[in-house]
Structures are given as structure tokens and as C-alpha cells.
PDB file of N, CA and C in Angstrom:
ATOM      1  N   UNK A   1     -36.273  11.475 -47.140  1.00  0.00           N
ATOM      2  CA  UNK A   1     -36.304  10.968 -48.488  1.00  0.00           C
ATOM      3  C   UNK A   1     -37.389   9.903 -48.597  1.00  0.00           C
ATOM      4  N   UNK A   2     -38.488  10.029 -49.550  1.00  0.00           N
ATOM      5  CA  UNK A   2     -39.348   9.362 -49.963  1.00  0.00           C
ATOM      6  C   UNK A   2     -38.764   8.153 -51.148  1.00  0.00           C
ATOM      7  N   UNK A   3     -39.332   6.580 -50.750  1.00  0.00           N
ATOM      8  CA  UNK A   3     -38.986   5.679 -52.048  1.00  0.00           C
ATOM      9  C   UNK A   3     -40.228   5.367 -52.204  1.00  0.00           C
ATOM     10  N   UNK A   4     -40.435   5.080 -53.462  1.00  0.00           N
ATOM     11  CA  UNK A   4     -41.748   4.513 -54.116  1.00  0.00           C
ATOM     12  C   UNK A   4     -41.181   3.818 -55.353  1.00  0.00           C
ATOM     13  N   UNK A   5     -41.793   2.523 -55.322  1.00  0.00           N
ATOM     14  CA  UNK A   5     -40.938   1.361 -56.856  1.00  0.00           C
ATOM     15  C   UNK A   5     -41.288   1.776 -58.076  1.00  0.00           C
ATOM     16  N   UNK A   6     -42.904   2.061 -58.018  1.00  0.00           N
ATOM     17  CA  UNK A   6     -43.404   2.137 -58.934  1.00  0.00           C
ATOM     18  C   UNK A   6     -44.723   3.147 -58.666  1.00  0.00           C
ATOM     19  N   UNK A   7     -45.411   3.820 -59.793  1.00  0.00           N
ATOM     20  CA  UNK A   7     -46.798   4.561 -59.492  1.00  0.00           C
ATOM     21  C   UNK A   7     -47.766   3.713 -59.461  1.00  0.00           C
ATOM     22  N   UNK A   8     -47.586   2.492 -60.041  1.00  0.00           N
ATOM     23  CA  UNK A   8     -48.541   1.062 -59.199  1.00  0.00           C
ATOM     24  C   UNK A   8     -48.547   0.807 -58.034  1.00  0.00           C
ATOM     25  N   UNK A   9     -47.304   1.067 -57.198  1.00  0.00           N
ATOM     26  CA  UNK A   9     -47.304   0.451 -56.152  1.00  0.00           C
ATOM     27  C   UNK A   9     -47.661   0.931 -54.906  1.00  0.00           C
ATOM     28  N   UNK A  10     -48.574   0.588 -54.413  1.00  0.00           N
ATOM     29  CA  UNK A  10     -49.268   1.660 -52.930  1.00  0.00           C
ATOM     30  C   UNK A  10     -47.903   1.864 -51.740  1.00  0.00           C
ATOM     31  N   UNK A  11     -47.200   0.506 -51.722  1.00  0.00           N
ATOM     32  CA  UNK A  11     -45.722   0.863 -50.602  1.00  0.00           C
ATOM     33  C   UNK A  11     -45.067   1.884 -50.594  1.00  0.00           C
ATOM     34  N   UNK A  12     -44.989   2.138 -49.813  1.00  0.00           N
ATOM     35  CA  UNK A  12     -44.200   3.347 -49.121  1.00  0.00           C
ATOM     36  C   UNK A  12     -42.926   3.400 -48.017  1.00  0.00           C
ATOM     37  N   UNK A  13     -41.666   4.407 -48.453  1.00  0.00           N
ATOM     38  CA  UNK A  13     -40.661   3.916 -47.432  1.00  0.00           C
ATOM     39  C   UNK A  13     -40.111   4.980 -47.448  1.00  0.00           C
ATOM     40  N   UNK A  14     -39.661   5.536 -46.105  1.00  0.00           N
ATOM     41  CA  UNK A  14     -39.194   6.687 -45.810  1.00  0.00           C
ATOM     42  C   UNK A  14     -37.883   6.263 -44.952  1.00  0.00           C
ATOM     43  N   UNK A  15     -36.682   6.891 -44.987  1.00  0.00           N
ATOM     44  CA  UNK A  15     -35.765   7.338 -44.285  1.00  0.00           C
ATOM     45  C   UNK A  15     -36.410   7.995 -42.436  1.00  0.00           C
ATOM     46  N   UNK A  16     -35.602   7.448 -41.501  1.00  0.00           N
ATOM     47  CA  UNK A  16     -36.259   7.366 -40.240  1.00  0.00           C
ATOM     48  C   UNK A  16     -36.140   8.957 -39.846  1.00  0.00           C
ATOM     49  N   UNK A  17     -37.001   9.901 -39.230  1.00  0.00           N
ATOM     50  CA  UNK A  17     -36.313  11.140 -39.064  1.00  0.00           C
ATOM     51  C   UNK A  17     -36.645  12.340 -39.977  1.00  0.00           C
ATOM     52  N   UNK A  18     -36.959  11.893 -41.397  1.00  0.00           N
ATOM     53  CA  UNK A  18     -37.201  12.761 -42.063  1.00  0.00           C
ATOM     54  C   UNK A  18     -38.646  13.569 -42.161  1.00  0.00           C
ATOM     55  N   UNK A  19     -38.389  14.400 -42.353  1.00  0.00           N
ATOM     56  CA  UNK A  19     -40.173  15.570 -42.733  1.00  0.00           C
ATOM     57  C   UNK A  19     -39.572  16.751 -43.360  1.00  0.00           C
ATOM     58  N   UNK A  20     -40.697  17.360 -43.712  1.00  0.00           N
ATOM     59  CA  UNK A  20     -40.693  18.572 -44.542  1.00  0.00           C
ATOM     60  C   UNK A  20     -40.666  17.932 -46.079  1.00  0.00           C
ATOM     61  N   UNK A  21     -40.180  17.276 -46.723  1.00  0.00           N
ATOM     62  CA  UNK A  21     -40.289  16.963 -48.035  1.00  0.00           C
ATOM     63  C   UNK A  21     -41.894  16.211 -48.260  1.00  0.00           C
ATOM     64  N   UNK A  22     -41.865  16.893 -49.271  1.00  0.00           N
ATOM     65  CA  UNK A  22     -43.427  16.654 -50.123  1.00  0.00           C
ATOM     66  C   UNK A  22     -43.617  15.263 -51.313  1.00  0.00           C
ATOM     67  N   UNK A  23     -44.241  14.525 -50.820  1.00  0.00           N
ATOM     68  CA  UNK A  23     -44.735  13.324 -51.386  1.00  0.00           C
ATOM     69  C   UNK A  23     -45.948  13.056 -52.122  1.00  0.00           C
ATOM     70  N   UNK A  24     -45.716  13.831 -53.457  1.00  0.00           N
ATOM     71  CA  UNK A  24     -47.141  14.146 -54.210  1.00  0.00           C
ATOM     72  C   UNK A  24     -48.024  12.419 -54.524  1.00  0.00           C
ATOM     73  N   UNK A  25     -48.762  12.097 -54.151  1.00  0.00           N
ATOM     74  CA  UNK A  25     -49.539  10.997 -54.590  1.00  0.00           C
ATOM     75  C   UNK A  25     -50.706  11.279 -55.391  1.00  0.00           C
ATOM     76  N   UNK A  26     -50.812  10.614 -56.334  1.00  0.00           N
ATOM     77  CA  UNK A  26     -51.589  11.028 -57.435  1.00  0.00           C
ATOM     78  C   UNK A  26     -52.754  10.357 -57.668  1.00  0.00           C
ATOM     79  N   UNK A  27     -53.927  10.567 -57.272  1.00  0.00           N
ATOM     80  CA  UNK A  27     -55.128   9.485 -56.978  1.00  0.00           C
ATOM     81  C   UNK A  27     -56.089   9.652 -58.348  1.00  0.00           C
ATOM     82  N   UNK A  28     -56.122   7.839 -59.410  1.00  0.00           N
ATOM     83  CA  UNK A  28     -56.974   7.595 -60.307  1.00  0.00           C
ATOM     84  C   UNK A  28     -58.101   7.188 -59.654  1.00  0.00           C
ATOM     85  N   UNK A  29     -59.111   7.398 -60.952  1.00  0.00           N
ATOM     86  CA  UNK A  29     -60.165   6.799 -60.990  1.00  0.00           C
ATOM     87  C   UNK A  29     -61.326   7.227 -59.624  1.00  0.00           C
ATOM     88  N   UNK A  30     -61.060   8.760 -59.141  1.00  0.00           N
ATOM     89  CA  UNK A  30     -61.726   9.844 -58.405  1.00  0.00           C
ATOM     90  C   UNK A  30     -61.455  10.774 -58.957  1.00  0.00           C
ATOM     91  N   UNK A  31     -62.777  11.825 -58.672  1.00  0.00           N
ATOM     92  CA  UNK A  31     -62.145  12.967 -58.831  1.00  0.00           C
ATOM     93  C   UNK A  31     -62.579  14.037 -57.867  1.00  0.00           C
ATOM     94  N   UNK A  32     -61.809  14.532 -57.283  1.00  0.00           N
ATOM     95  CA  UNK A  32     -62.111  15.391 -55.987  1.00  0.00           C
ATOM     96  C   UNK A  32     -62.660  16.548 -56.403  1.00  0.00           C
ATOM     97  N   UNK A  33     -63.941  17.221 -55.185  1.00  0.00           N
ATOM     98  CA  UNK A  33     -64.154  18.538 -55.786  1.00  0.00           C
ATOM     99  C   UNK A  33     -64.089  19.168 -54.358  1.00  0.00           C
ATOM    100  N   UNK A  34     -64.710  20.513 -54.197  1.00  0.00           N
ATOM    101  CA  UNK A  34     -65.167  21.358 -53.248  1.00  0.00           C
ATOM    102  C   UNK A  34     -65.261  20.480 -51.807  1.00  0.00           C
ATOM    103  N   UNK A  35     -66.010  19.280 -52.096  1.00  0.00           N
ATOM    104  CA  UNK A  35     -66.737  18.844 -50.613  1.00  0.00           C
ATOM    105  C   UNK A  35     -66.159  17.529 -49.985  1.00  0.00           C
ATOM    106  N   UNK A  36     -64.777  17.442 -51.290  1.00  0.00           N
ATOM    107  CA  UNK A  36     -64.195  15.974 -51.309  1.00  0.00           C
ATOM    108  C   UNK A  36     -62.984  16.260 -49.840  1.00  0.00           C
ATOM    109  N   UNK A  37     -62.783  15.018 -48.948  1.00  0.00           N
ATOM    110  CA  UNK A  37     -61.525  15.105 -48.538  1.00  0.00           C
ATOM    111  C   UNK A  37     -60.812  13.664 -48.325  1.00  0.00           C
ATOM    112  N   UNK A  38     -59.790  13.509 -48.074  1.00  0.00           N
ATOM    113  CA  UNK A  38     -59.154  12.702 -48.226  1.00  0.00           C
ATOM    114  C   UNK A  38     -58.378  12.344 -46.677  1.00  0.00           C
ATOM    115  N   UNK A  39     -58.346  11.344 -46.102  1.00  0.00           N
ATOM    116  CA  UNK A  39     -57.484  11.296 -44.579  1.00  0.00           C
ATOM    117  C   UNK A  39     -56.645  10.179 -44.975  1.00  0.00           C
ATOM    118  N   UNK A  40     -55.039   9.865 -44.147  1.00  0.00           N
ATOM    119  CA  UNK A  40     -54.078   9.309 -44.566  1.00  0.00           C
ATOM    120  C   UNK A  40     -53.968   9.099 -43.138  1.00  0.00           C
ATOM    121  N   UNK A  41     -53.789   7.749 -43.103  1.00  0.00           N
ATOM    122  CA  UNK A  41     -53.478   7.258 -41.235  1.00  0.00           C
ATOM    123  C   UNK A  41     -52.338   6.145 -41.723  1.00  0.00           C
ATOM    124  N   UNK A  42     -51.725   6.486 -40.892  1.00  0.00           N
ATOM    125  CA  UNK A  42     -50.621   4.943 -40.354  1.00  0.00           C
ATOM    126  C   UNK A  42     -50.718   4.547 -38.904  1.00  0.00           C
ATOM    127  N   UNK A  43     -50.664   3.037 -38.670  1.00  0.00           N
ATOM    128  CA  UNK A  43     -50.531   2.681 -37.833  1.00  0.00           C
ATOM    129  C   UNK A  43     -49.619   1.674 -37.909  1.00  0.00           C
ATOM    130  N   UNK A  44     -49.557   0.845 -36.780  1.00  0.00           N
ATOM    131  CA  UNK A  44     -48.372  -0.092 -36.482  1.00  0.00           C
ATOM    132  C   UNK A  44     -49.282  -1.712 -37.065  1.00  0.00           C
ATOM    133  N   UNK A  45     -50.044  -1.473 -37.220  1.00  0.00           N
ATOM    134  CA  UNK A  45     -51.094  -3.147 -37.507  1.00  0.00           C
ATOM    135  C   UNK A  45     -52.497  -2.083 -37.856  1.00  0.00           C
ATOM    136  N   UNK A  46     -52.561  -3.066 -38.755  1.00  0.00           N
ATOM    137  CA  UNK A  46     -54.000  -2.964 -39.589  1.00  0.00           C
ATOM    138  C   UNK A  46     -55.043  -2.468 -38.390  1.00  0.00           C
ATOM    139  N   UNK A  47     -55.163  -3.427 -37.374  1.00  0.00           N
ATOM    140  CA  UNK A  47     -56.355  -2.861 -36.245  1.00  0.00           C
ATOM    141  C   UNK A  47     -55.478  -2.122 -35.146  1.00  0.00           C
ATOM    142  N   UNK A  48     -54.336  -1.640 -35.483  1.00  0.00           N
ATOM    143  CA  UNK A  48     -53.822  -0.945 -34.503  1.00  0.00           C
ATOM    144  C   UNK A  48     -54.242   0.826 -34.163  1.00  0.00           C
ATOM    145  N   UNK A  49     -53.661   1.012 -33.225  1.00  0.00           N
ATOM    146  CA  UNK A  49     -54.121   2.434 -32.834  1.00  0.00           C
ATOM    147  C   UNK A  49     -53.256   3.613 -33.988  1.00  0.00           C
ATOM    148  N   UNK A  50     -53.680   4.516 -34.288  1.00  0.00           N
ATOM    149  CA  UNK A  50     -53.344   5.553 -35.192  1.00  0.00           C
ATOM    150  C   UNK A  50     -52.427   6.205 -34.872  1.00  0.00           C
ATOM    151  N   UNK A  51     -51.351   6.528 -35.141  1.00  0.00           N
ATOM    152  CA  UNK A  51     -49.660   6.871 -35.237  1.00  0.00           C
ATOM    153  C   UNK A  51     -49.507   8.196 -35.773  1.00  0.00           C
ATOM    154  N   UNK A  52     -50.044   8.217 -36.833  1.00  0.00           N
ATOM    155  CA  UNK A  52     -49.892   9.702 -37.980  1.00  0.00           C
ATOM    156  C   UNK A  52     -51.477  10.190 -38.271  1.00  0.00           C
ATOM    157  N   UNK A  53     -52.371  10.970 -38.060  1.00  0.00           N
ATOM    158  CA  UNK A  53     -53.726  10.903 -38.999  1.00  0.00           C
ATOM    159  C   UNK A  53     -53.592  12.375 -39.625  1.00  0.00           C
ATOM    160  N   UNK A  54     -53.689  12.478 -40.877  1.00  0.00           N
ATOM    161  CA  UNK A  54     -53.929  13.966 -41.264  1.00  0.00           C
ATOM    162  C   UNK A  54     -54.639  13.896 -42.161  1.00  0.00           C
ATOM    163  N   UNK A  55     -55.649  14.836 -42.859  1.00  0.00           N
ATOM    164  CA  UNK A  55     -56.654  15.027 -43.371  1.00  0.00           C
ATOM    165  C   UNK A  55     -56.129  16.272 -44.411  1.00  0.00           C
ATOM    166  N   UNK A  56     -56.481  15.622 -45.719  1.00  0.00           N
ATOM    167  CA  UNK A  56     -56.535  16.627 -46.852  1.00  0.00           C
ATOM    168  C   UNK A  56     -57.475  17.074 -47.384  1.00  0.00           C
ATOM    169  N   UNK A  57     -58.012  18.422 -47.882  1.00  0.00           N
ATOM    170  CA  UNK A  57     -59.357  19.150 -48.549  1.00  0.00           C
ATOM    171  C   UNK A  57     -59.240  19.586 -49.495  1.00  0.00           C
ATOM    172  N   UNK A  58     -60.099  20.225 -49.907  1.00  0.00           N
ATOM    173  CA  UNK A  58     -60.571  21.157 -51.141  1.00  0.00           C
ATOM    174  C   UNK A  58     -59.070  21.629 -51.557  1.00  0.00           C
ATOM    175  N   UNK A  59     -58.528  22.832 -50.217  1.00  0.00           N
ATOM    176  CA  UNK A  59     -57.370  23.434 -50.136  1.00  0.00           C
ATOM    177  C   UNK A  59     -55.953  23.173 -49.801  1.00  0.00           C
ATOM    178  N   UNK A  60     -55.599  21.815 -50.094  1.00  0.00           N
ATOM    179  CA  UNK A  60     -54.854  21.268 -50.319  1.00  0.00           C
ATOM    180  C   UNK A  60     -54.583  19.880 -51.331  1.00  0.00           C
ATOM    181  N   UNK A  61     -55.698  19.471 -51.331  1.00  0.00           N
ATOM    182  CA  UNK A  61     -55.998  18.635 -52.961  1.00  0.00           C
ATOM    183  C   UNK A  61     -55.739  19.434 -54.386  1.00  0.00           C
ATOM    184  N   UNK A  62     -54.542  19.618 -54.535  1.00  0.00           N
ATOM    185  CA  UNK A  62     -54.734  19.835 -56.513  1.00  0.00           C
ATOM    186  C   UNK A  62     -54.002  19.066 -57.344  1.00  0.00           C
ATOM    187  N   UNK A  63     -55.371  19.086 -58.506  1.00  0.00           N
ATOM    188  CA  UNK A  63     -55.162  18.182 -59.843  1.00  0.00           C
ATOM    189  C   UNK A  63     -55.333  16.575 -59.262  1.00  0.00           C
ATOM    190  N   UNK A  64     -55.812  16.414 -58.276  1.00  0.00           N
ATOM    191  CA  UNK A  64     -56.277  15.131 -57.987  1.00  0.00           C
ATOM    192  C   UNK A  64     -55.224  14.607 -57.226  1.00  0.00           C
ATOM    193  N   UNK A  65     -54.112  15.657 -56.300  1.00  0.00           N
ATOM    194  CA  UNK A  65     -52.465  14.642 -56.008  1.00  0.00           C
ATOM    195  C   UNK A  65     -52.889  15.366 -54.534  1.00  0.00           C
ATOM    196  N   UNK A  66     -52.722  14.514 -53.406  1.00  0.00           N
ATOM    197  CA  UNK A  66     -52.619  14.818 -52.165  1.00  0.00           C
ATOM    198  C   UNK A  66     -51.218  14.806 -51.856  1.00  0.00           C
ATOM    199  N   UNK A  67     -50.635  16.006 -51.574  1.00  0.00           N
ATOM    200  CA  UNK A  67     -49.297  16.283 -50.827  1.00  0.00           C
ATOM    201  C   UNK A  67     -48.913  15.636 -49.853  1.00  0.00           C
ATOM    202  N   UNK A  68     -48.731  14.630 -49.483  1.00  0.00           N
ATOM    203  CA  UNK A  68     -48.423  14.051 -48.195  1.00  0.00           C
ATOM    204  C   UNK A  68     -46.980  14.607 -47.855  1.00  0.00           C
ATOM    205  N   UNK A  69     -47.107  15.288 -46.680  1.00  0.00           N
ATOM    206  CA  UNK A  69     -45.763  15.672 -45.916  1.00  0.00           C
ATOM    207  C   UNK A  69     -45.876  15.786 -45.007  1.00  0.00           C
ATOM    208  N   UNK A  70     -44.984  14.856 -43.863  1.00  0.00           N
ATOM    209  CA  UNK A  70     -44.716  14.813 -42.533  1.00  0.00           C
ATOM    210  C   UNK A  70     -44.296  15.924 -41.926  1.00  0.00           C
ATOM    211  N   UNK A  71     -44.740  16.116 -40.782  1.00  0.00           N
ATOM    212  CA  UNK A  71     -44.083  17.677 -39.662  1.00  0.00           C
ATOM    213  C   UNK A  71     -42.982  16.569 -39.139  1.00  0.00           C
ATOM    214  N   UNK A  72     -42.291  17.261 -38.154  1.00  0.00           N
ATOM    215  CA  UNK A  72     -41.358  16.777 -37.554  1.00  0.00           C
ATOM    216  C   UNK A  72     -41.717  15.809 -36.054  1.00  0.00           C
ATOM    217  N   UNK A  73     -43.031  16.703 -35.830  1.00  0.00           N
ATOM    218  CA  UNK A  73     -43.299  15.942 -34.852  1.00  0.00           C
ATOM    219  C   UNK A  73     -43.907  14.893 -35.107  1.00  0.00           C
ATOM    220  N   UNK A  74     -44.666  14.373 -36.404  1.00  0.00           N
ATOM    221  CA  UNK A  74     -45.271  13.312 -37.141  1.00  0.00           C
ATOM    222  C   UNK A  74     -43.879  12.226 -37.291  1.00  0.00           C
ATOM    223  N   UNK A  75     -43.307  12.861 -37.541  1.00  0.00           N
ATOM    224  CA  UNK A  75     -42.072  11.682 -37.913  1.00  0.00           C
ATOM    225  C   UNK A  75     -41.253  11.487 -37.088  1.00  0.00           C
ATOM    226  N   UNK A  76     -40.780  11.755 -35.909  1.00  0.00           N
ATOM    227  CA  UNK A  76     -40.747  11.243 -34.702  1.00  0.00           C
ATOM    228  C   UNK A  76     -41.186  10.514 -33.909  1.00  0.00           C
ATOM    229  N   UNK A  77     -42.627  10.454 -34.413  1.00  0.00           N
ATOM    230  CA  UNK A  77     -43.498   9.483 -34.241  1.00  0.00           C
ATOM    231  C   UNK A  77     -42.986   7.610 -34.852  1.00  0.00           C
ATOM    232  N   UNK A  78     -42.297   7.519 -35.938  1.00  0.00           N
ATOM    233  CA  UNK A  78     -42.474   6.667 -36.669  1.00  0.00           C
ATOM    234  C   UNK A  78     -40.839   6.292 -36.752  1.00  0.00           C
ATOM    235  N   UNK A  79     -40.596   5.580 -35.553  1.00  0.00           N
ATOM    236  CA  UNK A  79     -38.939   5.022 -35.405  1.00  0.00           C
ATOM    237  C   UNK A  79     -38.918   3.961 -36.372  1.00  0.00           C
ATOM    238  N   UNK A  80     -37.499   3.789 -36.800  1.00  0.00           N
ATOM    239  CA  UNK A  80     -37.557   1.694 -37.536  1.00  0.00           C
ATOM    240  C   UNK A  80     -38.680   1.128 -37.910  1.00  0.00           C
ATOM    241  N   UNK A  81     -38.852   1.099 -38.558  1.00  0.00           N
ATOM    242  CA  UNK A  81     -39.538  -0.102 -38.448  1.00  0.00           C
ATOM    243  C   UNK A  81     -40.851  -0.361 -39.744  1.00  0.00           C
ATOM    244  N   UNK A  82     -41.656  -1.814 -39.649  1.00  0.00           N
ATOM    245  CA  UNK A  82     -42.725  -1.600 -40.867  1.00  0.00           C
ATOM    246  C   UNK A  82     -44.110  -1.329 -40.211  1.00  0.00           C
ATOM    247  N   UNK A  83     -44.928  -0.214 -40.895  1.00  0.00           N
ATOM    248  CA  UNK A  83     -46.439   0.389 -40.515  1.00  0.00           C
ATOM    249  C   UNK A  83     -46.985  -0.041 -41.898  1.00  0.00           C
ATOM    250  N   UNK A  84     -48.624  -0.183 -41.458  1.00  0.00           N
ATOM    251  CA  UNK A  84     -49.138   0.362 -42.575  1.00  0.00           C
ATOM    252  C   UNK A  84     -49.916   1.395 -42.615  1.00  0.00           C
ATOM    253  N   UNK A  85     -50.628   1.755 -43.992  1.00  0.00           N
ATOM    254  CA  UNK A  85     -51.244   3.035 -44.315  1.00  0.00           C
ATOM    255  C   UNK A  85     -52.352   2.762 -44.821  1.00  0.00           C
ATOM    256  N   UNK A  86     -53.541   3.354 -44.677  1.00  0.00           N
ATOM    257  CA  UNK A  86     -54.079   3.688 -45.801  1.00  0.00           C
ATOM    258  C   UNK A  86     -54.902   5.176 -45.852  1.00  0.00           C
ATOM    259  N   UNK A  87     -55.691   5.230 -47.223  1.00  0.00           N
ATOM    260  CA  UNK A  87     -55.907   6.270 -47.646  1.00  0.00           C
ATOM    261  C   UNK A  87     -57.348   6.140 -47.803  1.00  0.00           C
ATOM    262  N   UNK A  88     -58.514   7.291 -46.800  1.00  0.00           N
ATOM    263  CA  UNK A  88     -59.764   7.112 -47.023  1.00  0.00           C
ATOM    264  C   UNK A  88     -60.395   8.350 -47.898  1.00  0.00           C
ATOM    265  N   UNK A  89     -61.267   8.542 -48.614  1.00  0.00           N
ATOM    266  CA  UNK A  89     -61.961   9.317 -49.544  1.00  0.00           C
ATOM    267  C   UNK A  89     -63.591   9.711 -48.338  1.00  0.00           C
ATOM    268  N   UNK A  90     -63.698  11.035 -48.445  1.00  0.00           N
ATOM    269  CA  UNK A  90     -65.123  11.044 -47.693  1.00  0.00           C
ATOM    270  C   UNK A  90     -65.505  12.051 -48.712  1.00  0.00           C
ATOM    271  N   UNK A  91     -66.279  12.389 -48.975  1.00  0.00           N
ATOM    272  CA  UNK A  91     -67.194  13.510 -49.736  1.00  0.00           C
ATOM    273  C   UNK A  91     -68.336  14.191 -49.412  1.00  0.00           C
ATOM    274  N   UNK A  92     -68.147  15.174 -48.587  1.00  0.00           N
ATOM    275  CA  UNK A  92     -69.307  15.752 -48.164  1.00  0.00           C
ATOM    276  C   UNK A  92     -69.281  15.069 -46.412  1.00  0.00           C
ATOM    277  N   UNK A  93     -68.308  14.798 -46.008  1.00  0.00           N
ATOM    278  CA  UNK A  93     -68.479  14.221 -44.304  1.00  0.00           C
ATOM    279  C   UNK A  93     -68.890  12.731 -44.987  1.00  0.00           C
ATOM    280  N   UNK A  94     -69.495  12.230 -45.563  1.00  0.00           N
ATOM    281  CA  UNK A  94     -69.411  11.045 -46.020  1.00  0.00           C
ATOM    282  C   UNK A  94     -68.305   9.955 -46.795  1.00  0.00           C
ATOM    283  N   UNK A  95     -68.319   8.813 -45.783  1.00  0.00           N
ATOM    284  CA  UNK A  95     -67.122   7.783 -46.579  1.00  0.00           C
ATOM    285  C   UNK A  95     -67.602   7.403 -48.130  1.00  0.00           C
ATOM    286  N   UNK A  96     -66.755   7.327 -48.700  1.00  0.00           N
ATOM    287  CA  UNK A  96     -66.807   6.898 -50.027  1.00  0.00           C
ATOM    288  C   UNK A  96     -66.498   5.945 -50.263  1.00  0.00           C
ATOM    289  N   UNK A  97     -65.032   5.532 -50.127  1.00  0.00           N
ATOM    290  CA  UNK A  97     -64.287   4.529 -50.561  1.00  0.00           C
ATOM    291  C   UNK A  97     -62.457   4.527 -50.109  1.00  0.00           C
ATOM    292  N   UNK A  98     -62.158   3.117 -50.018  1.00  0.00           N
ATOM    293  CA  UNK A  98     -60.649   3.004 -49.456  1.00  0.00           C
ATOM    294  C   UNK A  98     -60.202   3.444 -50.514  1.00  0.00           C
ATOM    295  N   UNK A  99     -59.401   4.625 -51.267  1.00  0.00           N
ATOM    296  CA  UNK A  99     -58.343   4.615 -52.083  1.00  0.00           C
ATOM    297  C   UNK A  99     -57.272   3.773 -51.866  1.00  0.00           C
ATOM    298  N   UNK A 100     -56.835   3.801 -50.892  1.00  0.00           N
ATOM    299  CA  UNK A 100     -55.643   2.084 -50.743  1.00  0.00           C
ATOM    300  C   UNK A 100     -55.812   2.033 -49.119  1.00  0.00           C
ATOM    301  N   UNK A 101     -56.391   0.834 -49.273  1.00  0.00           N
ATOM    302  CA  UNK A 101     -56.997   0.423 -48.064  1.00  0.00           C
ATOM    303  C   UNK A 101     -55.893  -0.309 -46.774  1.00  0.00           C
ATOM    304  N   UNK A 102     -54.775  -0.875 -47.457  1.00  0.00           N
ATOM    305  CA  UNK A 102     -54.249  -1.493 -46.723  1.00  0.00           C
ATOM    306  C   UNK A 102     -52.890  -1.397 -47.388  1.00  0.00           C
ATOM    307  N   UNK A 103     -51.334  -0.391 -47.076  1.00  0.00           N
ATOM    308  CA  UNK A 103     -50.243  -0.857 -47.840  1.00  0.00           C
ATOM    309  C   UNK A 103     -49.424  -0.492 -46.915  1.00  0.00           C
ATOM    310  N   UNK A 104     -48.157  -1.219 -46.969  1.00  0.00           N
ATOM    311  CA  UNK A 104     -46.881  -1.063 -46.437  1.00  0.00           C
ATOM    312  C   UNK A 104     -46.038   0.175 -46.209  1.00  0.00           C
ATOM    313  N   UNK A 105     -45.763   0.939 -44.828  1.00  0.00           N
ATOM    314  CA  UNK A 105     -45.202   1.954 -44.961  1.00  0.00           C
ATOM    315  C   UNK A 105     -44.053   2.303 -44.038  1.00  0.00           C
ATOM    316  N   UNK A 106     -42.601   1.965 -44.950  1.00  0.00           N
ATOM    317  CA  UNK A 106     -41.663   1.029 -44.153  1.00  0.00           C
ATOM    318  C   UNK A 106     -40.740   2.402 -43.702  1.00  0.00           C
ATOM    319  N   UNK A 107     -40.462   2.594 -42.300  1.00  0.00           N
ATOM    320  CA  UNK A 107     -39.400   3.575 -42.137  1.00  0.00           C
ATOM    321  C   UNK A 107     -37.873   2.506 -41.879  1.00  0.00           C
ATOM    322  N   UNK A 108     -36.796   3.080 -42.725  1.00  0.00           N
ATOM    323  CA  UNK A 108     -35.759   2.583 -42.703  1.00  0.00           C
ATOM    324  C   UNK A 108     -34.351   3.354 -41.773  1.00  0.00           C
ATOM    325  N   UNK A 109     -33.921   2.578 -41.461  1.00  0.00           N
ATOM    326  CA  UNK A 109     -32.599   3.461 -40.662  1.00  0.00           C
ATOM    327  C   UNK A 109     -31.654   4.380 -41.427  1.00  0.00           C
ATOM    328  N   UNK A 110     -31.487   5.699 -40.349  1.00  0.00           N
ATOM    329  CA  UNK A 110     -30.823   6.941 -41.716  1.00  0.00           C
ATOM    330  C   UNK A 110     -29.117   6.306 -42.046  1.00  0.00           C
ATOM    331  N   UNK A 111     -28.613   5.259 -41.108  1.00  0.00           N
ATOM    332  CA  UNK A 111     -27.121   4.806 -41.381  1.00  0.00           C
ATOM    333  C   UNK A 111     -27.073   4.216 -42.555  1.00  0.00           C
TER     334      UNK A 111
END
């Protein structure tokens, strides 16, 4: 189970354990085409080592919303506890810009 407060709010909080459910995020003020992709990393600290990295494209970007959904083995990865995330834009193999450069991505206990 995915929580999100608000569509303002970049935080993110998942139930510990969970995957397979789809977490549409809806990215303003870009607009993705053919050559656009998008990568989503969590780690444990801002300069920490990478925990989750997956990469979205052409063929999985629609209407501008990247599907974020954990495998099982991704979320096994991510016991208790608070990570953060962010979200990079490249276009063409080239960086663009942090879509959310730095936010909170809290796994909570399933009890």
C-alpha cells in the first residue's frame, strides 16, 4: 500500500513488504517524448549507496505519469525504516534536470 498526503507532496510511504501495486506519479512542467527517460533511485542517505534504481522510457512513460512499482525483490530490499528518493529526467542519454531531487521515502511496519 502506497501513502501520499498530497499531489504537492514529493514524500513517499509504503507499507514494509509490499510490491506489485502501481504508484502512478504524475510529472509537471516536462514533457516526455521518444528519447526522454526518467530513473528513480532510493537510498538510505542522500550520498548513500543505491538500494532500488529503475529506469523508465518511452515504453513505459504515458501521459507524462511514471508507474513506479516495486518487484518483490526491490522491496525486500527496503526493511523499516526512512530512505530517500529522487527522480532524474535524461533526454536523449543526457541529464536534464532533478524532477524531485531530494524526498522522503518512509517504509512503515505491516503490524
Amino acid at each position: 500500500m502506497w501513502i501520499v498526503k498530497s499531489p504537492n507532496d514529493p514524500n513517499i510511504c509504503m507499507v514494509e513488504g509490499d510490491y506489485g501495486i502501481r504508484l502512478p506519479i504524475e510529472v509537471t512542467g516536462a514533457t516526455f517524448g521518444a528519447v526522454d527517460s526518467v530513473d528513480f533511485v532510493v537510498k538510505a542517505a542522500p550520498d548513500g549507496e543505491d538500494i532500488v534504481a529503475k529506469t523508465y522510457d518511452a515504453l513505459t512513460i504515458e501521459a507524462n505519469t511514471i508507474p513506479l512499482e516495486l518487484t518483490a525483490e526491490e522491496s525486500a530490499k527496503l526493511p523499516k525504516g526512512l530512505y530517500v528518493y529522487r527522480l532524474d529526467w535524461y533526454q536523449d542519454g543526457h541529464f536534464m534536470c532533478n524532477l524531485v531531487p531530494k524526498a522522503s521515502f518512509k517504509v512503515v511496519d505491516k503490524a
